[in-house]
PDB file of N, CA and C in Angstrom:
ATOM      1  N   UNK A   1      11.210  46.408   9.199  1.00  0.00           N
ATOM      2  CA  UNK A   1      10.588  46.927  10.411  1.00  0.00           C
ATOM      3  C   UNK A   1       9.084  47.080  10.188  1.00  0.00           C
ATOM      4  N   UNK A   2       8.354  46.785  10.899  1.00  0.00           N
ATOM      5  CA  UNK A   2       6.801  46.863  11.206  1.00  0.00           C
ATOM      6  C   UNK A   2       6.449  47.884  10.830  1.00  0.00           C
ATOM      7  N   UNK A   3       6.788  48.880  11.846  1.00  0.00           N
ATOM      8  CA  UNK A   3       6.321  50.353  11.560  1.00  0.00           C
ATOM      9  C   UNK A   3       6.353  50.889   9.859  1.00  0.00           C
ATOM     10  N   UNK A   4       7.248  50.070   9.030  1.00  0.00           N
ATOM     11  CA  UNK A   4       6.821  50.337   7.581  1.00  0.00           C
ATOM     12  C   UNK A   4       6.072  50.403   7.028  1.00  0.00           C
ATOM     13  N   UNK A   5       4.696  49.433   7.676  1.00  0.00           N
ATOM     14  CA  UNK A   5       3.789  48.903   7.288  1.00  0.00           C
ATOM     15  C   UNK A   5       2.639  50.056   7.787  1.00  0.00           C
ATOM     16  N   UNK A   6       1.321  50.209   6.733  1.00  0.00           N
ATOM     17  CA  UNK A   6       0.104  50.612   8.078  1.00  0.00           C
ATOM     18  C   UNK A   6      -0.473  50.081   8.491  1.00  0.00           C
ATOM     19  N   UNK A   7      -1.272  50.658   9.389  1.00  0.00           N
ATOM     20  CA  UNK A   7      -1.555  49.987  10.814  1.00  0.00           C
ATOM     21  C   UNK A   7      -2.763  48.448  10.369  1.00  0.00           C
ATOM     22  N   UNK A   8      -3.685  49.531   9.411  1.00  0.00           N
ATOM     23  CA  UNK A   8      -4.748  48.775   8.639  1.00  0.00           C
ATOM     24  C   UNK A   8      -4.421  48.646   7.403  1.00  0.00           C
ATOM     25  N   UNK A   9      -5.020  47.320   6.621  1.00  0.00           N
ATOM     26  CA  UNK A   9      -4.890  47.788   5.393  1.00  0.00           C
ATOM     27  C   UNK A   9      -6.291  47.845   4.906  1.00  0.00           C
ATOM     28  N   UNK A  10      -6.046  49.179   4.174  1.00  0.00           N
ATOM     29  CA  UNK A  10      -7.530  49.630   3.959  1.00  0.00           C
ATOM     30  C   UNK A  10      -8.237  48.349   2.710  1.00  0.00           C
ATOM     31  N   UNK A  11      -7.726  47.770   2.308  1.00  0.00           N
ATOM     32  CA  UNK A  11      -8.426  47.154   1.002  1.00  0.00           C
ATOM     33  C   UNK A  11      -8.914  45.661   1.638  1.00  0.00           C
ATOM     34  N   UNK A  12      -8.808  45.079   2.880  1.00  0.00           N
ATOM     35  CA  UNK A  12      -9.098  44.465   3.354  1.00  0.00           C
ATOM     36  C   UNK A  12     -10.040  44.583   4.345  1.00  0.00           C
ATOM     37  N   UNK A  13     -10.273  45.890   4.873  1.00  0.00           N
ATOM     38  CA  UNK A  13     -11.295  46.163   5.681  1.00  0.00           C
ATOM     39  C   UNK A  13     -12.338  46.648   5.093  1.00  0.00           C
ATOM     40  N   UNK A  14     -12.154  47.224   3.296  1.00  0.00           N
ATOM     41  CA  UNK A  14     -13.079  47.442   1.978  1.00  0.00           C
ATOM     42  C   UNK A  14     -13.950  46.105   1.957  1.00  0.00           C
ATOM     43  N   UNK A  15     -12.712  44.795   2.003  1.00  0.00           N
ATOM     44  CA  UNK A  15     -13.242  43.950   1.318  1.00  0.00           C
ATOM     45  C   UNK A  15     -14.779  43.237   2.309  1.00  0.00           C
ATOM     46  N   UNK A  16     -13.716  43.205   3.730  1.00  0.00           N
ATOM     47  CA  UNK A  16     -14.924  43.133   4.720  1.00  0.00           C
ATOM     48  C   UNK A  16     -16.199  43.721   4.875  1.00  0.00           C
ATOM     49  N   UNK A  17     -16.140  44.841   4.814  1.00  0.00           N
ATOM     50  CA  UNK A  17     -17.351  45.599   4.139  1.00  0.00           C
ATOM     51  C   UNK A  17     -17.939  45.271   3.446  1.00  0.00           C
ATOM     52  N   UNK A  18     -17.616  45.033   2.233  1.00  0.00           N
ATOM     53  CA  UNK A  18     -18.553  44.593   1.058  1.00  0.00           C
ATOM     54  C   UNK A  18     -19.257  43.103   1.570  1.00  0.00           C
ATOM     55  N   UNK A  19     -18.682  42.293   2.256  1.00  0.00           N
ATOM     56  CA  UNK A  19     -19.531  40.899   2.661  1.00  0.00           C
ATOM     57  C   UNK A  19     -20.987  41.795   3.232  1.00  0.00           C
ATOM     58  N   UNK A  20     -21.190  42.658   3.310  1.00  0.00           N
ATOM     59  CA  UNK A  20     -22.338  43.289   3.908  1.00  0.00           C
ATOM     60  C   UNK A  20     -22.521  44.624   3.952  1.00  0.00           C
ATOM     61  N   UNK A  21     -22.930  44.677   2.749  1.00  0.00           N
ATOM     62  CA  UNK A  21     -23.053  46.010   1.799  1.00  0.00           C
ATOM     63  C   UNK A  21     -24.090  47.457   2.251  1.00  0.00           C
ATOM     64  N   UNK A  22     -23.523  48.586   3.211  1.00  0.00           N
ATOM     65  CA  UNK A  22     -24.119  49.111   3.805  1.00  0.00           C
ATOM     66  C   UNK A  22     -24.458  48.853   5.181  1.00  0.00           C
ATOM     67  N   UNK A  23     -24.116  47.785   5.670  1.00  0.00           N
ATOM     68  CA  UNK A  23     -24.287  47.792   7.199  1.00  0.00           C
ATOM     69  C   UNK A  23     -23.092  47.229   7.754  1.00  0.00           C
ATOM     70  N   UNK A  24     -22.211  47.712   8.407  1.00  0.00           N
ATOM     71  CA  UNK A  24     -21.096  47.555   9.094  1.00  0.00           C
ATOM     72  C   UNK A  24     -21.186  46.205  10.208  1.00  0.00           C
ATOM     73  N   UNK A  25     -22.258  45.874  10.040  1.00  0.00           N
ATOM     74  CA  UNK A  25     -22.365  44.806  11.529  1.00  0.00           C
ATOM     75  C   UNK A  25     -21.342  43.486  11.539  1.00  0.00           C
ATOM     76  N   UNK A  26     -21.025  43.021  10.254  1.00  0.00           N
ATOM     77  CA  UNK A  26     -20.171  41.638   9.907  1.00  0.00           C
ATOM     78  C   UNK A  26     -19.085  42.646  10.332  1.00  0.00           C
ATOM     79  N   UNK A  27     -18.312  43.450   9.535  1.00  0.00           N
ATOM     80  CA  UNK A  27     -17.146  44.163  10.252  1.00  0.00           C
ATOM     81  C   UNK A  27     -16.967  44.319  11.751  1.00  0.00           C
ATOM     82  N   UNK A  28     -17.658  44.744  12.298  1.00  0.00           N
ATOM     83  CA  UNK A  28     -17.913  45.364  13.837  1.00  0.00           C
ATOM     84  C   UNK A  28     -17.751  43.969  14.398  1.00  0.00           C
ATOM     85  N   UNK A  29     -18.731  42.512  14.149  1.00  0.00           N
ATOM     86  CA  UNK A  29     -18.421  41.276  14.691  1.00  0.00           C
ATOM     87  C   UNK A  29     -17.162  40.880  14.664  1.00  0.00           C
ATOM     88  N   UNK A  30     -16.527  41.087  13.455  1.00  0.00           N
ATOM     89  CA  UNK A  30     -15.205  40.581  13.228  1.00  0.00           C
ATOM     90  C   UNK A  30     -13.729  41.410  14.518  1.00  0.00           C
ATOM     91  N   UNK A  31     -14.082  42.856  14.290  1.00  0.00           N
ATOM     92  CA  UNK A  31     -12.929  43.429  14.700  1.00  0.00           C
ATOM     93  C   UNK A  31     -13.415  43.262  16.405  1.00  0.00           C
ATOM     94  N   UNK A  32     -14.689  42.917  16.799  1.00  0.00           N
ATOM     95  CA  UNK A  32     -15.123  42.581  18.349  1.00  0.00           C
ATOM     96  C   UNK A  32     -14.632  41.582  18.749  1.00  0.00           C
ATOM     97  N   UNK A  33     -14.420  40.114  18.061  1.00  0.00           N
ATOM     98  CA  UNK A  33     -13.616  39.150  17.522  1.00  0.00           C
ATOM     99  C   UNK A  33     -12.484  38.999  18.249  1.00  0.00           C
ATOM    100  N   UNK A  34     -11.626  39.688  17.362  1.00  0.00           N
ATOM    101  CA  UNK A  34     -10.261  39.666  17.491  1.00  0.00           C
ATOM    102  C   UNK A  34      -9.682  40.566  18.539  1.00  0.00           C
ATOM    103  N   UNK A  35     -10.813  41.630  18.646  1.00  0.00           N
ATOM    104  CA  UNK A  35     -10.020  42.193  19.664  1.00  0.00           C
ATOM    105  C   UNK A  35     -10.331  41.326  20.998  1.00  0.00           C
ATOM    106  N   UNK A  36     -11.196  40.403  21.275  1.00  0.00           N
ATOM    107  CA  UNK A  36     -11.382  39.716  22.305  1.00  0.00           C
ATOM    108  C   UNK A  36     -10.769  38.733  22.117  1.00  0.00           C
ATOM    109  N   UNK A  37     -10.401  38.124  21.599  1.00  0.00           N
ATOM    110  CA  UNK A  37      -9.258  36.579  21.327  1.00  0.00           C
ATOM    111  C   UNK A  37      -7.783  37.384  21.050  1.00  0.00           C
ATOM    112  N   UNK A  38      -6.964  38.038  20.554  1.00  0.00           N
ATOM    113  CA  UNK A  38      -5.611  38.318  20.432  1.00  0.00           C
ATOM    114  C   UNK A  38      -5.129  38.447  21.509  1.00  0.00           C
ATOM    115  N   UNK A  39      -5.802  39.068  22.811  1.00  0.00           N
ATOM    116  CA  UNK A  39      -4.826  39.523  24.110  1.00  0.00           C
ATOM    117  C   UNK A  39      -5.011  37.910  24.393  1.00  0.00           C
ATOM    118  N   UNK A  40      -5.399  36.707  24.642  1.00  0.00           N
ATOM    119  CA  UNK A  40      -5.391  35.120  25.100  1.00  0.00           C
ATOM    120  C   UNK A  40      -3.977  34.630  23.545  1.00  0.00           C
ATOM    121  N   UNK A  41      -4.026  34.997  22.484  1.00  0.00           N
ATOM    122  CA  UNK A  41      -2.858  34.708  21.956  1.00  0.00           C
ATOM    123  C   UNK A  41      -1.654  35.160  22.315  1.00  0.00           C
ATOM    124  N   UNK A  42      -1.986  36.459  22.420  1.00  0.00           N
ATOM    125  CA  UNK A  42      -0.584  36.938  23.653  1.00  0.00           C
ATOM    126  C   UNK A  42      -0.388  36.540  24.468  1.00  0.00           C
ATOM    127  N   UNK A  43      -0.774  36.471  25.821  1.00  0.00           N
ATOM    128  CA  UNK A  43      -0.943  35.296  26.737  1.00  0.00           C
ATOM    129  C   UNK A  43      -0.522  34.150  26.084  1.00  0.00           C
ATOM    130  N   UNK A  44      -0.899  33.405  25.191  1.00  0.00           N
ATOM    131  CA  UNK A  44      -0.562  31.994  24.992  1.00  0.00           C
ATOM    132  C   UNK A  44       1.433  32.348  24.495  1.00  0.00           C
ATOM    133  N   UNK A  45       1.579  33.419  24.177  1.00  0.00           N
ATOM    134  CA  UNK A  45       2.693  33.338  23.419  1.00  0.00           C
ATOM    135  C   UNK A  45       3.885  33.729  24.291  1.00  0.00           C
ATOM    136  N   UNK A  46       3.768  34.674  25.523  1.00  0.00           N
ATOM    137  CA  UNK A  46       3.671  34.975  26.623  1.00  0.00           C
ATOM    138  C   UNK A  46       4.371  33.597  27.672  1.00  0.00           C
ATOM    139  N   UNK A  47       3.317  32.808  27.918  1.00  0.00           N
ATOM    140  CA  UNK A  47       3.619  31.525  28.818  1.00  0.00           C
ATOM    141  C   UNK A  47       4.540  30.180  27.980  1.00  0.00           C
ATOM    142  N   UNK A  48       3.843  30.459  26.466  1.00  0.00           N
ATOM    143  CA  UNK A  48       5.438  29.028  26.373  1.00  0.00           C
ATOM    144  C   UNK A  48       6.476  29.797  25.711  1.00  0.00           C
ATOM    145  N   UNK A  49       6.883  31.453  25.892  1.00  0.00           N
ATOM    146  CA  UNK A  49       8.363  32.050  25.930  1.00  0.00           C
ATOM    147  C   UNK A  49       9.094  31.466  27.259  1.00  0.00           C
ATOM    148  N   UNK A  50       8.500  31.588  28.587  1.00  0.00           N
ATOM    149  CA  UNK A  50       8.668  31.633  29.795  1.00  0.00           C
ATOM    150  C   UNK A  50       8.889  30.221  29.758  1.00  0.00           C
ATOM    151  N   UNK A  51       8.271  28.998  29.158  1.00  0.00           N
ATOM    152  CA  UNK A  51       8.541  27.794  29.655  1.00  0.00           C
ATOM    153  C   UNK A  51       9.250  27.071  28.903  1.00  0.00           C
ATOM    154  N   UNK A  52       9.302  27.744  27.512  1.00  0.00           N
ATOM    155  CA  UNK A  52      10.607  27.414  26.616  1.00  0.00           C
ATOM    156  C   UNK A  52      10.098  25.734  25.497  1.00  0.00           C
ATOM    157  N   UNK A  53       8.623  26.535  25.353  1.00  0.00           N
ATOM    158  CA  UNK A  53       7.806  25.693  24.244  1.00  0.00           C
ATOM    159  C   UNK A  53       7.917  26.549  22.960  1.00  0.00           C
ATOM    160  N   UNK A  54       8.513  26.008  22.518  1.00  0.00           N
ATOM    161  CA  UNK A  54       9.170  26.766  21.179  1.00  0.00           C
ATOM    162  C   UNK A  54       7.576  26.519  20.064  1.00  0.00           C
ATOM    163  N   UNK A  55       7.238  25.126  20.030  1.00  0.00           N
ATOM    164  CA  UNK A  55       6.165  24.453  19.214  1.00  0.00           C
ATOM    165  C   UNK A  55       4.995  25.623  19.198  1.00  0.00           C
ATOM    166  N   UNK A  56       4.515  25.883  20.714  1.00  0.00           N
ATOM    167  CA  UNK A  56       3.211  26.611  21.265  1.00  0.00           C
ATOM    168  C   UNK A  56       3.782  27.536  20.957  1.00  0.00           C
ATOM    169  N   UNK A  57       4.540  28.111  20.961  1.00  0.00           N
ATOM    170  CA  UNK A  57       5.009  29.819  20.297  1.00  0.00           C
ATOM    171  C   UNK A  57       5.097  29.934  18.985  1.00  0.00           C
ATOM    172  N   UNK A  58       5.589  29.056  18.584  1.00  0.00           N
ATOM    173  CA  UNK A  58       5.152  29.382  16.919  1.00  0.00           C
ATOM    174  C   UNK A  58       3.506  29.264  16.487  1.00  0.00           C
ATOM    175  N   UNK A  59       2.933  28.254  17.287  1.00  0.00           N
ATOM    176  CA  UNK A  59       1.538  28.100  16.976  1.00  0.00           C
ATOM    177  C   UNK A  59       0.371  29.342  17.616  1.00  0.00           C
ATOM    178  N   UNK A  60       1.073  29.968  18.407  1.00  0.00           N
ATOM    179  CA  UNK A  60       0.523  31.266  19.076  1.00  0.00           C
ATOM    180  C   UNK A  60       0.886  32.207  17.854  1.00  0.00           C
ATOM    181  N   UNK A  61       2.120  32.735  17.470  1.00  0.00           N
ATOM    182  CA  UNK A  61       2.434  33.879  16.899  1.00  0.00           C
ATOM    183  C   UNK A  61       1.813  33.205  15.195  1.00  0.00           C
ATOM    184  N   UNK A  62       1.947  32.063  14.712  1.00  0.00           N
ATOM    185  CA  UNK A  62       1.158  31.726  13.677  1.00  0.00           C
ATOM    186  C   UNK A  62      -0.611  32.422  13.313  1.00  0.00           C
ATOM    187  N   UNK A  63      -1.229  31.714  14.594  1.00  0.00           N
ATOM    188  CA  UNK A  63      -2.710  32.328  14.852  1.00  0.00           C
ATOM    189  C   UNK A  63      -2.796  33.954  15.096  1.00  0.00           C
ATOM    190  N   UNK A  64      -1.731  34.482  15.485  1.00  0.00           N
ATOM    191  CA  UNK A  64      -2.094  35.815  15.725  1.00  0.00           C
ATOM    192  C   UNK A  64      -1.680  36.444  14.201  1.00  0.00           C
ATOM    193  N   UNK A  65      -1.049  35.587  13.473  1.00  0.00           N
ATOM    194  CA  UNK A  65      -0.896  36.216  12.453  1.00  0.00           C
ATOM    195  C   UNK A  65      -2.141  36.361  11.469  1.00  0.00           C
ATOM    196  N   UNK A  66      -2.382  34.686  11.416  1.00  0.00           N
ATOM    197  CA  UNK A  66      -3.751  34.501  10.436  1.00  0.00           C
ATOM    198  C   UNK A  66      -4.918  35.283  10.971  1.00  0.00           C
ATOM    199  N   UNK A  67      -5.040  35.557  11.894  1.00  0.00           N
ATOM    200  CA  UNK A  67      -6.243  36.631  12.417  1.00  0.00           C
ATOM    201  C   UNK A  67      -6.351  38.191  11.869  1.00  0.00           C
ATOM    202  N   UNK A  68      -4.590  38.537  12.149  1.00  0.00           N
ATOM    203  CA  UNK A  68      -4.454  39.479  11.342  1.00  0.00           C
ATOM    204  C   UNK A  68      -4.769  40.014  10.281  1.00  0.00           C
ATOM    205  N   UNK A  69      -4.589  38.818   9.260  1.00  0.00           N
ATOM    206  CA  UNK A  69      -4.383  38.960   7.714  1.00  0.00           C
ATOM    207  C   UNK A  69      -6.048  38.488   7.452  1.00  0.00           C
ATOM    208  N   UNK A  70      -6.560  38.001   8.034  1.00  0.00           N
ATOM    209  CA  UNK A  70      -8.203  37.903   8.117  1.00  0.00           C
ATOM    210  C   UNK A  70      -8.863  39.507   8.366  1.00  0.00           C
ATOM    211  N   UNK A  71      -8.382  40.079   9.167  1.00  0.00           N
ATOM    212  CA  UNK A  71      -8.428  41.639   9.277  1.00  0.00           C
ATOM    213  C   UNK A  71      -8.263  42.533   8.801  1.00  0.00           C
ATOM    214  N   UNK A  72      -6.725  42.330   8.606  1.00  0.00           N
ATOM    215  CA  UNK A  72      -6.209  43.327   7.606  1.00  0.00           C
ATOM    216  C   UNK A  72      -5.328  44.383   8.703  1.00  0.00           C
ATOM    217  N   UNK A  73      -4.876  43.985   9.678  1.00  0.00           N
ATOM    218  CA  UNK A  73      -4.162  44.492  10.791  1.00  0.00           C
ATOM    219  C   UNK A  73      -2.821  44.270  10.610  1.00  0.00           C
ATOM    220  N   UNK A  74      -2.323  44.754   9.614  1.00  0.00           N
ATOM    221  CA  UNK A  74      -1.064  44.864   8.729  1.00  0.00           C
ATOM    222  C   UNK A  74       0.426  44.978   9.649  1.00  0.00           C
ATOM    223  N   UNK A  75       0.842  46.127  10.693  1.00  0.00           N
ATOM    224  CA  UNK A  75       1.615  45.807  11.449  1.00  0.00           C
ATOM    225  C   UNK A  75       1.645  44.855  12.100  1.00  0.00           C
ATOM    226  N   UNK A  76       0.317  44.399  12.838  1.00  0.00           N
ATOM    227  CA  UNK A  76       1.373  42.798  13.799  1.00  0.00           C
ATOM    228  C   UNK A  76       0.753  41.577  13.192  1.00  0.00           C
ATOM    229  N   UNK A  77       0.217  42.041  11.964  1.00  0.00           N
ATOM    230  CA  UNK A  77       0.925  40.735  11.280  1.00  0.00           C
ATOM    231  C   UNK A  77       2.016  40.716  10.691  1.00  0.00           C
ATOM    232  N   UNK A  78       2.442  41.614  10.785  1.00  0.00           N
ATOM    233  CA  UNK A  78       4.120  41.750  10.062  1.00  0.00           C
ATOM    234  C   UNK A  78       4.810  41.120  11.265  1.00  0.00           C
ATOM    235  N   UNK A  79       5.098  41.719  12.620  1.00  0.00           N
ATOM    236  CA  UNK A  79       5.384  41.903  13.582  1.00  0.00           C
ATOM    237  C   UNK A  79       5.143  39.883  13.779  1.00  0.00           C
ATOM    238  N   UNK A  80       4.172  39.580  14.026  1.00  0.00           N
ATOM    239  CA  UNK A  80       3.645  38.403  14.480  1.00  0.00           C
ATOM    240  C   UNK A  80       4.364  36.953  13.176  1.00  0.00           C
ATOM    241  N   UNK A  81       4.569  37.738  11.687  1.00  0.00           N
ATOM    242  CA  UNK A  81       5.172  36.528  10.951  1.00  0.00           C
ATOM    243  C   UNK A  81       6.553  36.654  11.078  1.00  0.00           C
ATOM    244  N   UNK A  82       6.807  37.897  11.804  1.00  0.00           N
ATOM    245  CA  UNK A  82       8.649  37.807  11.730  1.00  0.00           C
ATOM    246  C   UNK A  82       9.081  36.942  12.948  1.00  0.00           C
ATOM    247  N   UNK A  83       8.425  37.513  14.485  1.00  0.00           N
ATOM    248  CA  UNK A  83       8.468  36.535  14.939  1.00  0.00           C
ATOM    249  C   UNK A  83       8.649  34.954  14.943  1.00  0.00           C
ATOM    250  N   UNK A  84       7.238  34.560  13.777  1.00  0.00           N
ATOM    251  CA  UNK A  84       7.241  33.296  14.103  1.00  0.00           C
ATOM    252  C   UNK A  84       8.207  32.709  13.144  1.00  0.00           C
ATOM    253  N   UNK A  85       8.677  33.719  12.351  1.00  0.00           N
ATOM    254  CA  UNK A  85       9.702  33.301  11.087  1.00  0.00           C
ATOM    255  C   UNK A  85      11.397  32.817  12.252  1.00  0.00           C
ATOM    256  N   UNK A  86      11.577  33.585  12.904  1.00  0.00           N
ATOM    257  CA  UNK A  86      12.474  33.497  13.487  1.00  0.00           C
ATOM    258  C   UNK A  86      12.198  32.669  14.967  1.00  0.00           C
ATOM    259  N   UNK A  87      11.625  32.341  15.185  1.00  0.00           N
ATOM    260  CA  UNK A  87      11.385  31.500  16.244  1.00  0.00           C
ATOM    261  C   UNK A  87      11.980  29.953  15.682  1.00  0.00           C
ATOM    262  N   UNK A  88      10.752  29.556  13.998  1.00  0.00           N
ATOM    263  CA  UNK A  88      10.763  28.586  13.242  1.00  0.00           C
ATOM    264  C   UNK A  88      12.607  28.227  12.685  1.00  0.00           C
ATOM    265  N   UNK A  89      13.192  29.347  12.693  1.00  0.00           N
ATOM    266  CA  UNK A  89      14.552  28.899  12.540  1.00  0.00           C
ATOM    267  C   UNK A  89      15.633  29.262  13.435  1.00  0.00           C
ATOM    268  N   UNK A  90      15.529  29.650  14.835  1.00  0.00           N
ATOM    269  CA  UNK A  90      16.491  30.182  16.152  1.00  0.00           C
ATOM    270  C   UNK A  90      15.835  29.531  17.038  1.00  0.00           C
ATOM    271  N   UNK A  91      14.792  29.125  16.981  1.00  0.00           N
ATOM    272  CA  UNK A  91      14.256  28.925  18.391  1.00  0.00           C
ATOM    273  C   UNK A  91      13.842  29.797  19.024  1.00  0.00           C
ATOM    274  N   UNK A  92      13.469  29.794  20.689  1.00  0.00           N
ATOM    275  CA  UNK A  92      13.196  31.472  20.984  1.00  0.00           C
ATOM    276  C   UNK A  92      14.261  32.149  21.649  1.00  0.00           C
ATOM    277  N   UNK A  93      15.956  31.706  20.939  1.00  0.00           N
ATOM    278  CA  UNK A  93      17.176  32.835  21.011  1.00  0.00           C
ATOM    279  C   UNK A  93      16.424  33.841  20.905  1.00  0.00           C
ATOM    280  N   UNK A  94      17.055  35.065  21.619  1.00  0.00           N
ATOM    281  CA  UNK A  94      16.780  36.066  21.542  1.00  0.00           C
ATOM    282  C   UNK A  94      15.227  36.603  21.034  1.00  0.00           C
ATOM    283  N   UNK A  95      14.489  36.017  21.489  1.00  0.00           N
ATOM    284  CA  UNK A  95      13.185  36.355  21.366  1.00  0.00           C
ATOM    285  C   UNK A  95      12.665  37.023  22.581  1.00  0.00           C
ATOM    286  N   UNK A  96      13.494  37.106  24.163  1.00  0.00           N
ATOM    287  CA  UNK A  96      12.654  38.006  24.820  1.00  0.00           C
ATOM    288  C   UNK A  96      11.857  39.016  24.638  1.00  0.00           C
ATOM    289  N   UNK A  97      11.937  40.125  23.702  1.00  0.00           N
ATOM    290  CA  UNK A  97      11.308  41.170  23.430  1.00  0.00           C
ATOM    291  C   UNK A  97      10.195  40.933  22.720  1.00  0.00           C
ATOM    292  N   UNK A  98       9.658  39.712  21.858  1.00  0.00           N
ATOM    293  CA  UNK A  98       8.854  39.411  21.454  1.00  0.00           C
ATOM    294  C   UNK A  98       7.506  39.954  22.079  1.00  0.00           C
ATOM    295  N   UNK A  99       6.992  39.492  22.950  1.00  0.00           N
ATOM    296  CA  UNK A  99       5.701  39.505  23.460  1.00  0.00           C
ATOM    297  C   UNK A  99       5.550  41.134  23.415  1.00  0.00           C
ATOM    298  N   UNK A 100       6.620  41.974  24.292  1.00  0.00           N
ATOM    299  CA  UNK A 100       6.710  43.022  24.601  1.00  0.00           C
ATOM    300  C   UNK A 100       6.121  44.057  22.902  1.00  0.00           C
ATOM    301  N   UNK A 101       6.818  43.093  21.792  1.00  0.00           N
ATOM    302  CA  UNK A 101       6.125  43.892  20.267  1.00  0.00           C
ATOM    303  C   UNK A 101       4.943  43.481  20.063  1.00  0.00           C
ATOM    304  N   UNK A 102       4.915  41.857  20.001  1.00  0.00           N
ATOM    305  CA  UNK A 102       3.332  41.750  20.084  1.00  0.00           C
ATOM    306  C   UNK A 102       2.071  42.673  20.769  1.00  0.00           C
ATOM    307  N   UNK A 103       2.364  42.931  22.063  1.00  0.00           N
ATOM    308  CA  UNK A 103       1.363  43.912  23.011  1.00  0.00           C
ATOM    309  C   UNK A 103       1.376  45.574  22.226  1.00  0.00           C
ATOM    310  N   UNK A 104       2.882  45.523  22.138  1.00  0.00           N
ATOM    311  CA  UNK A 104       2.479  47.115  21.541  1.00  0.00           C
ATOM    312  C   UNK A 104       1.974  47.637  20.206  1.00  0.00           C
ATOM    313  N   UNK A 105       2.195  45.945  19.201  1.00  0.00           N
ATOM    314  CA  UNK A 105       1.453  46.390  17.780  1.00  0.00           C
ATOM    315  C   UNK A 105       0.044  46.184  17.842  1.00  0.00           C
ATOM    316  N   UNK A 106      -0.468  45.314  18.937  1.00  0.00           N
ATOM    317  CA  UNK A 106      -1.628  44.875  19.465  1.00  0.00           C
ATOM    318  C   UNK A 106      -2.453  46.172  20.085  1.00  0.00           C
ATOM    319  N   UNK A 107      -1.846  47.219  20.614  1.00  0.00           N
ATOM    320  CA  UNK A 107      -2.324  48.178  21.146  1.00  0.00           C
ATOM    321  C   UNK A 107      -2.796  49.626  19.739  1.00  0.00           C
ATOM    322  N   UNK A 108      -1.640  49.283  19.172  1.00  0.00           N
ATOM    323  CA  UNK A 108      -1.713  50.161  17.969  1.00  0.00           C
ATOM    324  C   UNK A 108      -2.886  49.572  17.103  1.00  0.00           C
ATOM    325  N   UNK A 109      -2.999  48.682  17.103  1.00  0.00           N
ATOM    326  CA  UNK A 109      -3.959  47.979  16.050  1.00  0.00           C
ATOM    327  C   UNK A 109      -5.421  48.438  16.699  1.00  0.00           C
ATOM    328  N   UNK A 110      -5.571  48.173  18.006  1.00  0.00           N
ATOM    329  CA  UNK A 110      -6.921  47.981  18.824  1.00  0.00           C
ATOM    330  C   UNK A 110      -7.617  49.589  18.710  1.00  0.00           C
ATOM    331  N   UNK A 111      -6.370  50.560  18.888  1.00  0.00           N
ATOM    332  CA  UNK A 111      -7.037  51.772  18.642  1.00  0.00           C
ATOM    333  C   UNK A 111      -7.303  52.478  17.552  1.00  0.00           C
ATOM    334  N   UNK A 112      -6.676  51.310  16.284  1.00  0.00           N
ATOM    335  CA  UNK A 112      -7.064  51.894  14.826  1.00  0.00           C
ATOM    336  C   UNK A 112      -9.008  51.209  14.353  1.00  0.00           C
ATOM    337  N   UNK A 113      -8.421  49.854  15.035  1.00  0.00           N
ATOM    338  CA  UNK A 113      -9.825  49.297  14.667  1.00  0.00           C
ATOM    339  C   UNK A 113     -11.426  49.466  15.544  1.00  0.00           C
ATOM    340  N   UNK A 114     -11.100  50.426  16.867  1.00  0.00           N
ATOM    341  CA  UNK A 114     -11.572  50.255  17.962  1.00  0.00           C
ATOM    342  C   UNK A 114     -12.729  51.466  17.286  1.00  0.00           C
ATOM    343  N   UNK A 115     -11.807  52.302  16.201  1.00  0.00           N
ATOM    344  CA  UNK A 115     -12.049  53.643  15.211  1.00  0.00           C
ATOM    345  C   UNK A 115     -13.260  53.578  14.558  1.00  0.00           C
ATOM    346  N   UNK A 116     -13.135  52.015  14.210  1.00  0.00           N
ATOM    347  CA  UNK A 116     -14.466  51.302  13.172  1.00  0.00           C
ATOM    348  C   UNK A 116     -15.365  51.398  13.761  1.00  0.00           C
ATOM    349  N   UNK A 117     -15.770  50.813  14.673  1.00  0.00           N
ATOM    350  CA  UNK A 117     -16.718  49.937  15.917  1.00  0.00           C
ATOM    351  C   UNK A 117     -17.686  51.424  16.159  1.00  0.00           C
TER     352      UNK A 117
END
């Protein structure tokens, strides 16, 4: 389960930091970033559940992952590789609820990193 995970992981948002030692601005670009491109991956992941593009859903929940782990936004990239783990071998069986976790680890994330900014 996701929620195992925290929200951030702090040694990755350390590491971001250090690319620019004393001034937060590379961080702040980054988490401005993602928080402006992840809700269009949702969306993307969103429209081929509904149209039953299995390909574009793995390649949606893929990217929302690697963004993650570029971040350090530890729940939905958990959230976002289980998904695409199970998409990659079910198809999107029982994946309705998907998007619905995506948005809400997406929400949890936005107000941990929103913290930084």
């Amino acid at each position: 389960m996701s929620s195992d995970y925290p929200i951030l992981d702090p040694a990755a948002i350390s590491g971001l930091r250090e690319l620019s030692p004393g001034d937060d601005s590379f961080l702040k670009e980054i988490i401005e970033i993602f928080l402006e491109d992840t809700p269009a991956r949702i969306n993307d992941a969103r429209s081929t559940l509904a149209t039953g593009d299995t390909v574009a859903f793995i390649r949606a929940a893929h990217t929302i992952k690697g963004s993650c782990g570029n971040l350090g936004a530890e729940r939905l990239r958990r959230t976002a590789e289980r998904i695409e783990h199970d998409a990659r071998k079910n198809g999107l069986v029982g994946l309705e609820g998907a998007v619905a976790e995506l948005e809400a680890e997406f929400a949890t994330a936005r107000s941990a990193l929103s913290a930084l900014l």
